[in-house]
C-alpha atoms as a PDB file:
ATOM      1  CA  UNK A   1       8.442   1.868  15.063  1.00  0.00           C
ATOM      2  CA  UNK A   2       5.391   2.098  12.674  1.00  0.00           C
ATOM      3  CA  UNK A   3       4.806   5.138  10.582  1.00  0.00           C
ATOM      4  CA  UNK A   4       1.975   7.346  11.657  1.00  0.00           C
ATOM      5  CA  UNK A   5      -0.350   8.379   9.103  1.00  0.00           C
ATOM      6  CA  UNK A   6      -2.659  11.127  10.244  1.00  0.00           C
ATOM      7  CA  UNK A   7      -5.636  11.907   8.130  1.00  0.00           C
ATOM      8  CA  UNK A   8      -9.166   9.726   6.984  1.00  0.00           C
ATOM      9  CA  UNK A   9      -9.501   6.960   4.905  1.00  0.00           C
ATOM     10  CA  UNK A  10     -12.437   8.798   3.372  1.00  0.00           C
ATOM     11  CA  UNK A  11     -10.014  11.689   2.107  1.00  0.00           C
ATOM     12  CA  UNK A  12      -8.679  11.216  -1.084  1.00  0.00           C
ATOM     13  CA  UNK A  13      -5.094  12.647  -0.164  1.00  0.00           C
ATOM     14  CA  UNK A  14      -5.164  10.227   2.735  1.00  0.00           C
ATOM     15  CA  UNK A  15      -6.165   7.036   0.696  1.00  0.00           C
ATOM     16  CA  UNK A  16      -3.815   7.762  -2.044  1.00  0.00           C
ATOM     17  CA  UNK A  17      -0.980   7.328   0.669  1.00  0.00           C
ATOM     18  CA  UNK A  18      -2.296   4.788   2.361  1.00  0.00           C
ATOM     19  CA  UNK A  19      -2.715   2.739  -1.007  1.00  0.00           C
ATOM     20  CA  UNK A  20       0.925   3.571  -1.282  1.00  0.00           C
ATOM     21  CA  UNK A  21       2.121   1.968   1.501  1.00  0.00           C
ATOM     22  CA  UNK A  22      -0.074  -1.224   1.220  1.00  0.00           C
ATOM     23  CA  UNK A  23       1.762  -1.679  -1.991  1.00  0.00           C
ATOM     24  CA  UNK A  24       4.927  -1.625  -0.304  1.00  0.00           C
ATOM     25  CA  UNK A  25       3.231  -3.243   2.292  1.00  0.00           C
ATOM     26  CA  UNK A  26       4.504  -1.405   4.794  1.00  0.00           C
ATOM     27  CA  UNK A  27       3.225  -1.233   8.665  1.00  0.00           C
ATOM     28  CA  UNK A  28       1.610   2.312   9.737  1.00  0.00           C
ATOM     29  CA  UNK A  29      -0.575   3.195  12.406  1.00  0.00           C
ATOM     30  CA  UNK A  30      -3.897   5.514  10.837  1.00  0.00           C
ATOM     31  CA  UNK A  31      -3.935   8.698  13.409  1.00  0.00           C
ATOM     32  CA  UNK A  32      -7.767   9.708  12.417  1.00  0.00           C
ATOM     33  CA  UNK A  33      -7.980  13.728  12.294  1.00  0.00           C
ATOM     34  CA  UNK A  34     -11.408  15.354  12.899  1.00  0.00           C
ATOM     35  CA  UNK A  35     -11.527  17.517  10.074  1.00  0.00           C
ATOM     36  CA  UNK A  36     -15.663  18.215  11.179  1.00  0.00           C
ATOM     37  CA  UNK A  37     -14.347  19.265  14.059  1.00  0.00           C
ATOM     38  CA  UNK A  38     -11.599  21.648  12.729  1.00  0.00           C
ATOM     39  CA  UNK A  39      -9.054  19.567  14.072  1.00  0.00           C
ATOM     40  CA  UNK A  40      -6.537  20.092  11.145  1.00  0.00           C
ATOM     41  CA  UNK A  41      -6.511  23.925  11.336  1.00  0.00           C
ATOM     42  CA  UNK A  42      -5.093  23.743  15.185  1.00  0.00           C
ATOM     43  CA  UNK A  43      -2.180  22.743  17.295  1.00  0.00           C
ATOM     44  CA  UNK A  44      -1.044  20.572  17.322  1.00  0.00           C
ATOM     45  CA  UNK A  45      -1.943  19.358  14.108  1.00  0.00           C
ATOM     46  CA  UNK A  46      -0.323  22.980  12.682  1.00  0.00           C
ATOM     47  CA  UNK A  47       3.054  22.382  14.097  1.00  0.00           C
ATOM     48  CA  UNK A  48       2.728  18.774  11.791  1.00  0.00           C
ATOM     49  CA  UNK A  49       1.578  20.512   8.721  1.00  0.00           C
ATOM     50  CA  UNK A  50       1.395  24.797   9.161  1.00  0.00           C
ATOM     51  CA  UNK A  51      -1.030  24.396   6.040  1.00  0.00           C
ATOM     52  CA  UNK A  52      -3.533  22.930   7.530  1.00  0.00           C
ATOM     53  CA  UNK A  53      -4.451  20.284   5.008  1.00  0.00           C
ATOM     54  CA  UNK A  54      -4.497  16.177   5.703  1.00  0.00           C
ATOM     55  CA  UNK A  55      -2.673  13.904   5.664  1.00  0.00           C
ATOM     56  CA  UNK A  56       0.435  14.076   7.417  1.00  0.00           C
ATOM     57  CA  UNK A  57       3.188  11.398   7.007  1.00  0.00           C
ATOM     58  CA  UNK A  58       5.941  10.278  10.452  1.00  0.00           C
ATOM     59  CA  UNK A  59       8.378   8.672   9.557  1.00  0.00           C
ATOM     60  CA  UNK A  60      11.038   9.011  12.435  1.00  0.00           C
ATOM     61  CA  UNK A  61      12.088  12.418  12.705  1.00  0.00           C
ATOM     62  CA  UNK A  62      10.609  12.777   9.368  1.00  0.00           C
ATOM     63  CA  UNK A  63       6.933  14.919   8.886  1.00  0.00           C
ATOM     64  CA  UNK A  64       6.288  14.958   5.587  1.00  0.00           C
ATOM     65  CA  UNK A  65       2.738  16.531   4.110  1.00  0.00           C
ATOM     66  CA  UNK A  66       1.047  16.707   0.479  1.00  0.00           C
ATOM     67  CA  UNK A  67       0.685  13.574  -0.802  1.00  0.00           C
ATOM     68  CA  UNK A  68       2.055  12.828  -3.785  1.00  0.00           C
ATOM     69  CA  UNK A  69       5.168  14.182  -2.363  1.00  0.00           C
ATOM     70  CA  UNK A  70       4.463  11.585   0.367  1.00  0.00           C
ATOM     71  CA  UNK A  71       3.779   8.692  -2.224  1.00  0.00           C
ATOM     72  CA  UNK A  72       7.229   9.542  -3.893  1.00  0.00           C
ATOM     73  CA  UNK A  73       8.886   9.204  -0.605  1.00  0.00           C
ATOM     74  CA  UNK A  74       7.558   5.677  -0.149  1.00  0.00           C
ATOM     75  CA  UNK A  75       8.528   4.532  -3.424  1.00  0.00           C
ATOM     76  CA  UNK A  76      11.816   5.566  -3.185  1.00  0.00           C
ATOM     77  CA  UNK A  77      12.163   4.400   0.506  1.00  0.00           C
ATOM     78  CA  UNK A  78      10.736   1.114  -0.953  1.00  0.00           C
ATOM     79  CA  UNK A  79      12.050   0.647  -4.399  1.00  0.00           C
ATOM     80  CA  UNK A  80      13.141  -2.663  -3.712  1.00  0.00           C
ATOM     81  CA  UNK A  81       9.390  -4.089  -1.708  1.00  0.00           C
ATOM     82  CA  UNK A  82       6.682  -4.692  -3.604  1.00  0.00           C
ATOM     83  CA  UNK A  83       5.941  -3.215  -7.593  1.00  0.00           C
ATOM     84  CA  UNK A  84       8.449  -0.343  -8.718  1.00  0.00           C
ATOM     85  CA  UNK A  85       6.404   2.127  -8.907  1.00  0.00           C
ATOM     86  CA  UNK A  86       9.167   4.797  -9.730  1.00  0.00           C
ATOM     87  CA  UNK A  87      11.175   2.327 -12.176  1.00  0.00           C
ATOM     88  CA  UNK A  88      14.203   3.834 -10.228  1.00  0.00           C
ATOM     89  CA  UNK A  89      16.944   1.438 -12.505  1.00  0.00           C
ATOM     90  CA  UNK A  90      15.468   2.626 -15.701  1.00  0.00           C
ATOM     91  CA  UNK A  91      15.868   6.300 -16.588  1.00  0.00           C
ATOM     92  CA  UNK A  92      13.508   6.274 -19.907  1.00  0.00           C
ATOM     93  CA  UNK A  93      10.530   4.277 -17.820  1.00  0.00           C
ATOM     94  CA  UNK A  94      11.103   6.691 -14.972  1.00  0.00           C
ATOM     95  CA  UNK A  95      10.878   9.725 -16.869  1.00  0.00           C
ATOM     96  CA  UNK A  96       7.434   8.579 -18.072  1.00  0.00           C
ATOM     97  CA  UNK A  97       6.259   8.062 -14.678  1.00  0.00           C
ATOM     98  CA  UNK A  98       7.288  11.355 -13.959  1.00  0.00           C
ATOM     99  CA  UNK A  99       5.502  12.893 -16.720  1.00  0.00           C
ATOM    100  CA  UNK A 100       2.251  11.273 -16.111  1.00  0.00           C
ATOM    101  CA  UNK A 101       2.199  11.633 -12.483  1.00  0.00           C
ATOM    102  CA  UNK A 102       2.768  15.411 -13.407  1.00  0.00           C
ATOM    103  CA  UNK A 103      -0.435  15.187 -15.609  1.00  0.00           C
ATOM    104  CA  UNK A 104      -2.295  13.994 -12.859  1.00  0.00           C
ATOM    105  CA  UNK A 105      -1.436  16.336 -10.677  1.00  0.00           C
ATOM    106  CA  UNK A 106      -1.685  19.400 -13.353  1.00  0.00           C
ATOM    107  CA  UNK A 107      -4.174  18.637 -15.458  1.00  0.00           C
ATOM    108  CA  UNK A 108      -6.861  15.293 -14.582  1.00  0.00           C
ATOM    109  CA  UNK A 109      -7.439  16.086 -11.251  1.00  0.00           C
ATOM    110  CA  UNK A 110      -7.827  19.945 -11.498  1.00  0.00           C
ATOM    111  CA  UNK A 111     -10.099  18.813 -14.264  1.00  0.00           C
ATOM    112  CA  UNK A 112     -12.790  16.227 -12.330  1.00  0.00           C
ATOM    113  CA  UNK A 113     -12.083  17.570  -8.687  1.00  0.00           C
ATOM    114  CA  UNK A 114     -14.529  20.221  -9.444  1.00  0.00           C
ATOM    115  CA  UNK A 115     -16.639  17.480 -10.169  1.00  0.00           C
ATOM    116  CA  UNK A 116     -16.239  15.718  -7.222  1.00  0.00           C
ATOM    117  CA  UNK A 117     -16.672  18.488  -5.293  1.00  0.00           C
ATOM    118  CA  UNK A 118     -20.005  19.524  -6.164  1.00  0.00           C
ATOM    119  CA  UNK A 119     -21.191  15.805  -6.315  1.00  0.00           C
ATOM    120  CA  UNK A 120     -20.371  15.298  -2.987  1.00  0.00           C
ATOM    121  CA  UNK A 121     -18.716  18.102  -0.322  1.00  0.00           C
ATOM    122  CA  UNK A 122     -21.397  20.598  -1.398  1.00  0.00           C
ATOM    123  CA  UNK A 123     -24.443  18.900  -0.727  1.00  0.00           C
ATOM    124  CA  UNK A 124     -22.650  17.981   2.912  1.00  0.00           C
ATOM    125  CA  UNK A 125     -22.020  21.394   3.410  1.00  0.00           C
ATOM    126  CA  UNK A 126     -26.264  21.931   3.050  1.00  0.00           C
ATOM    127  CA  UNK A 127     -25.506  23.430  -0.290  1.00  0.00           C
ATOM    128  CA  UNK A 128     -27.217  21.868  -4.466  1.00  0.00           C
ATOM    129  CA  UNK A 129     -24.753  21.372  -6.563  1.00  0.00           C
ATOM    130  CA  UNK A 130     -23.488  24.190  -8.942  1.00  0.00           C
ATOM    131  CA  UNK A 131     -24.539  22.652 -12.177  1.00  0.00           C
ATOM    132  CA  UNK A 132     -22.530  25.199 -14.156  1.00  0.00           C
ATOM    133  CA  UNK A 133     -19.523  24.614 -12.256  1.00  0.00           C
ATOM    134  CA  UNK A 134     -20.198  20.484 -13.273  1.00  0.00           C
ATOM    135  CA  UNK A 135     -20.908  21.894 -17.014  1.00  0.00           C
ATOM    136  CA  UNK A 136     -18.271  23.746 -17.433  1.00  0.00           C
ATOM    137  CA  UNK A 137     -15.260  20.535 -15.556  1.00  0.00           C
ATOM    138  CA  UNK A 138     -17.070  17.847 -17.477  1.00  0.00           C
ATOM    139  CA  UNK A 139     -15.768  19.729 -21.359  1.00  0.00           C
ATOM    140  CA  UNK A 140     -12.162  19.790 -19.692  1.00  0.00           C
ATOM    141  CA  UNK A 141     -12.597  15.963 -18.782  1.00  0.00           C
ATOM    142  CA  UNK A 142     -13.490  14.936 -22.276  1.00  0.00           C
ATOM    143  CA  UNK A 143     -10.342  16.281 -23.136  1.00  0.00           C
ATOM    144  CA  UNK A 144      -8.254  15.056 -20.746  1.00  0.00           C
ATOM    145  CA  UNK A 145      -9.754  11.806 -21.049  1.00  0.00           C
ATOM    146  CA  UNK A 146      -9.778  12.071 -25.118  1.00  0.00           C
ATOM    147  CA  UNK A 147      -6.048  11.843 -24.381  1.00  0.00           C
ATOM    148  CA  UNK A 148      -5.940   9.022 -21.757  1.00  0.00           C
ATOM    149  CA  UNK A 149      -8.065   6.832 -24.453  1.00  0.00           C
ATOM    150  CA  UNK A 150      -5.566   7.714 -27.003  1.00  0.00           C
ATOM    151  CA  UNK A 151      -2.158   6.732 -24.704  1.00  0.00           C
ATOM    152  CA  UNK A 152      -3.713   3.697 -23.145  1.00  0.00           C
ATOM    153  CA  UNK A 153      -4.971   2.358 -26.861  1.00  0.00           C
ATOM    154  CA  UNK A 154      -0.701   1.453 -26.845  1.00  0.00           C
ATOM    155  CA  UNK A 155      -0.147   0.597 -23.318  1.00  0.00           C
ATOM    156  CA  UNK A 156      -1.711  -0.570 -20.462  1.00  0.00           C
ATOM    157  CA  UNK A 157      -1.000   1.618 -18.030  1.00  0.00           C
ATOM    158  CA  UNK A 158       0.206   5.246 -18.471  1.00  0.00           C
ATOM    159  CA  UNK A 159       3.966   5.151 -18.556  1.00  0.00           C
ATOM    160  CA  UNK A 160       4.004   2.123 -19.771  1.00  0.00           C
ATOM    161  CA  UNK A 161       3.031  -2.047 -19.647  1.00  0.00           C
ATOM    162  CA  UNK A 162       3.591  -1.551 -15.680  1.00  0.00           C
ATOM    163  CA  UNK A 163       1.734  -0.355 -13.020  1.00  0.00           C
ATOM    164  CA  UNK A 164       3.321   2.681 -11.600  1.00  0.00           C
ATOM    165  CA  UNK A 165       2.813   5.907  -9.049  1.00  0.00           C
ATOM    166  CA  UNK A 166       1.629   7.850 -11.641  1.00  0.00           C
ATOM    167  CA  UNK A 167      -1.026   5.082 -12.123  1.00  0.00           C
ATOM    168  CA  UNK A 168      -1.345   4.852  -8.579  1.00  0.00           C
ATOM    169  CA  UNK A 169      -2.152   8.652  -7.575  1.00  0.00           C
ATOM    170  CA  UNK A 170      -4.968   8.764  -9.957  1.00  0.00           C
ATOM    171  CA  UNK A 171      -7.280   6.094  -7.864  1.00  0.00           C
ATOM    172  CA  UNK A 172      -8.723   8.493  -4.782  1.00  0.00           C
ATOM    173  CA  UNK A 173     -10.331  11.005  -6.704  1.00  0.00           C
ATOM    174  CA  UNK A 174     -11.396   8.660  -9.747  1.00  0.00           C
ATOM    175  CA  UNK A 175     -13.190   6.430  -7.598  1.00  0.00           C
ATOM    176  CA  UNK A 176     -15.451   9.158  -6.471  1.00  0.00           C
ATOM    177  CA  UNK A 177     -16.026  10.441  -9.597  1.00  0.00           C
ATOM    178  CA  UNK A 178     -17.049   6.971 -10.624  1.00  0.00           C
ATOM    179  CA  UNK A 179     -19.884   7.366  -8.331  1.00  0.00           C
ATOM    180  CA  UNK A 180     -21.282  10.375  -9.933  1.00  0.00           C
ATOM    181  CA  UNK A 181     -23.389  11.059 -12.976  1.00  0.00           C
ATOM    182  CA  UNK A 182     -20.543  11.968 -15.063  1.00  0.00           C
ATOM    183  CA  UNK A 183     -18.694   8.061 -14.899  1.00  0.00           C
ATOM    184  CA  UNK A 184     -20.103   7.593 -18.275  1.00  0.00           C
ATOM    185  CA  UNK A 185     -17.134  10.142 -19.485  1.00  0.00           C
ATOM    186  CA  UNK A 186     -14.489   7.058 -18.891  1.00  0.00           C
ATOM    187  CA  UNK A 187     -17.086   4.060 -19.356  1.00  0.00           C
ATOM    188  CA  UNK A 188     -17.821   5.436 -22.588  1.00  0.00           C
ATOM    189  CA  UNK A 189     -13.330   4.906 -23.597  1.00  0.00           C
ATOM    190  CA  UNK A 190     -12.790   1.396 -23.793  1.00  0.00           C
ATOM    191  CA  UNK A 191      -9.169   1.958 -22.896  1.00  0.00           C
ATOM    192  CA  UNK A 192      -9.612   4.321 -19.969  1.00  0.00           C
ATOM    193  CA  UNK A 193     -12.474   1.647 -18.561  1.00  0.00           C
ATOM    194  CA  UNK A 194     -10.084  -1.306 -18.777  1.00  0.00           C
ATOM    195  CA  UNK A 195      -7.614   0.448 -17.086  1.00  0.00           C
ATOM    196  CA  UNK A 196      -9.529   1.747 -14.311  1.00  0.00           C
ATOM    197  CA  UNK A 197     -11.262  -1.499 -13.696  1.00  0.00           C
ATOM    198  CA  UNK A 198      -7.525  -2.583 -13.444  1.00  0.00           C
ATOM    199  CA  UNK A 199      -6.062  -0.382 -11.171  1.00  0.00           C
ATOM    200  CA  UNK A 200      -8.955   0.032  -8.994  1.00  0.00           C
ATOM    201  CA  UNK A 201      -9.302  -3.889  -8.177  1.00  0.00           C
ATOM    202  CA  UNK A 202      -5.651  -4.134  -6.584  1.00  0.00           C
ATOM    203  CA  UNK A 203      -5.660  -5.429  -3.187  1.00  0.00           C
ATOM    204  CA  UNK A 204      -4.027  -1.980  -1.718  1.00  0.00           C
ATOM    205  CA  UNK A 205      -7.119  -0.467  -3.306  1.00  0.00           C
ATOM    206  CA  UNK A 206     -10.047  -3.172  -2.624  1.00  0.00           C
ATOM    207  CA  UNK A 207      -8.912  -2.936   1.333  1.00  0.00           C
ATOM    208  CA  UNK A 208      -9.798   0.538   1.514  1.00  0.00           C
ATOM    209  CA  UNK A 209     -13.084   1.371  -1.000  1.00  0.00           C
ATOM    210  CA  UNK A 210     -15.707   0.244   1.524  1.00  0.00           C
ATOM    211  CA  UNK A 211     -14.249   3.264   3.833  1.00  0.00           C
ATOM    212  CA  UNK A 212     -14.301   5.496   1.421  1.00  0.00           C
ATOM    213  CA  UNK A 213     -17.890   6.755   1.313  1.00  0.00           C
ATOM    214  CA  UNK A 214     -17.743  10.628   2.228  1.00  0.00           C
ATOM    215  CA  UNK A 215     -21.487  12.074   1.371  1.00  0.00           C
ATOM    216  CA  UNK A 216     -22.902   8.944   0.951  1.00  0.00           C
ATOM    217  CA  UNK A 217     -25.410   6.921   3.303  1.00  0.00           C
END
């Protein structure tokens, strides 16, 4: 039986799983959610995830929900299909996927989310953008990405010369952010740019972009 992935490919929780399991290449069935609707704040959605929030992950008798938790899941499940995106037989490797997979949970998205956000939820909602909210996240991404340019001047990818899930969970919210008047911020590090432009033309990402297009027309 297939996996059952409930959420939208325009959501960047949702697309960071389902890149996930297109690198393992591994069959699911997308259960779309009306989040317009409210759909995700009711039963039975609840009972999946009491939080509210998309996407949900059935595996089995398994429900899983947040996403990177979901994305670890998979890569353990999978360790042995497709890249290893956990390095699982090598402790030193897999300790710097941890680390950087923490940073991108703790510090780079909280960082251009904000960004995002205005860019493109608030003028959906019928709302401008706050341009001192955009002020204020693009200082913290210089700084985050000051440090990106510095690690990925010595490697190509952040834990190391491999693609990995720490890699992997930056893509969603990136590519948005990409799309906004800030993308000169990483175009403007030679290192960050290559690596983006890397990581954002795999196949388990280049099968999804042309869905991902919340706010625009």
């Amino acid at each position: 039986m297939a996996m059952k992935l409930h959420g939208l490919e325009m959501s960047t929780n949702t697309s960071r799983v389902m890149v996930c399991l297109r690198e393992k290449e591994v069959d699911f069935e997308l259960v779309p959610v009306n989040v317009f609707a409210g759909e995700h704040k009711q039963y039975p959605f609840l009972s999946k995830n009491p939080f509210g929030m998309i996407p949900v992950l059935e595996d089995g008798d398994l429900t899983l929900f947040e996403s990177r938790a979901i994305t670890a899941y998979l890569a353990e499940k999978y360790k042995e299909t497709g890249p290893d995106l956990i390095r699982h037989n090598k402790p030193k490797e897999a300790a710097l996927v941890k680390v950087w997979s923490e940073v991108e949970s703790q510090v780079y998205d909280p960082a251009i989310s904000p960004i995002v956000f205005e860019y493109f939820v608030a003028p959906f909602q019928g709302k401008e953008p706050n341009q001192s909210v955009i002020d204020a996240s693009v200082e913290k991404v210089k700084s985050v990405l000051d440090v990106y340019e510095a690690k990925l001047s010595s490697s190509k990818y952040l834990a190391g010369d491999f693609f990995s899930l720490a890699d992997l969970n930056h893509i969603p919210h990136t590519h948005y952010f990409m799309k906004t008047r800030c993308a000169s911020l990483l175009n403007d590090r030679p290192h960050v740019k290559a690596w983006w432009e890397d990581i954002s033309s795999r196949p388990s990402f280049s099968k999804l972009v042309g869905a991902m297009t919340f706010g625009q027309k």
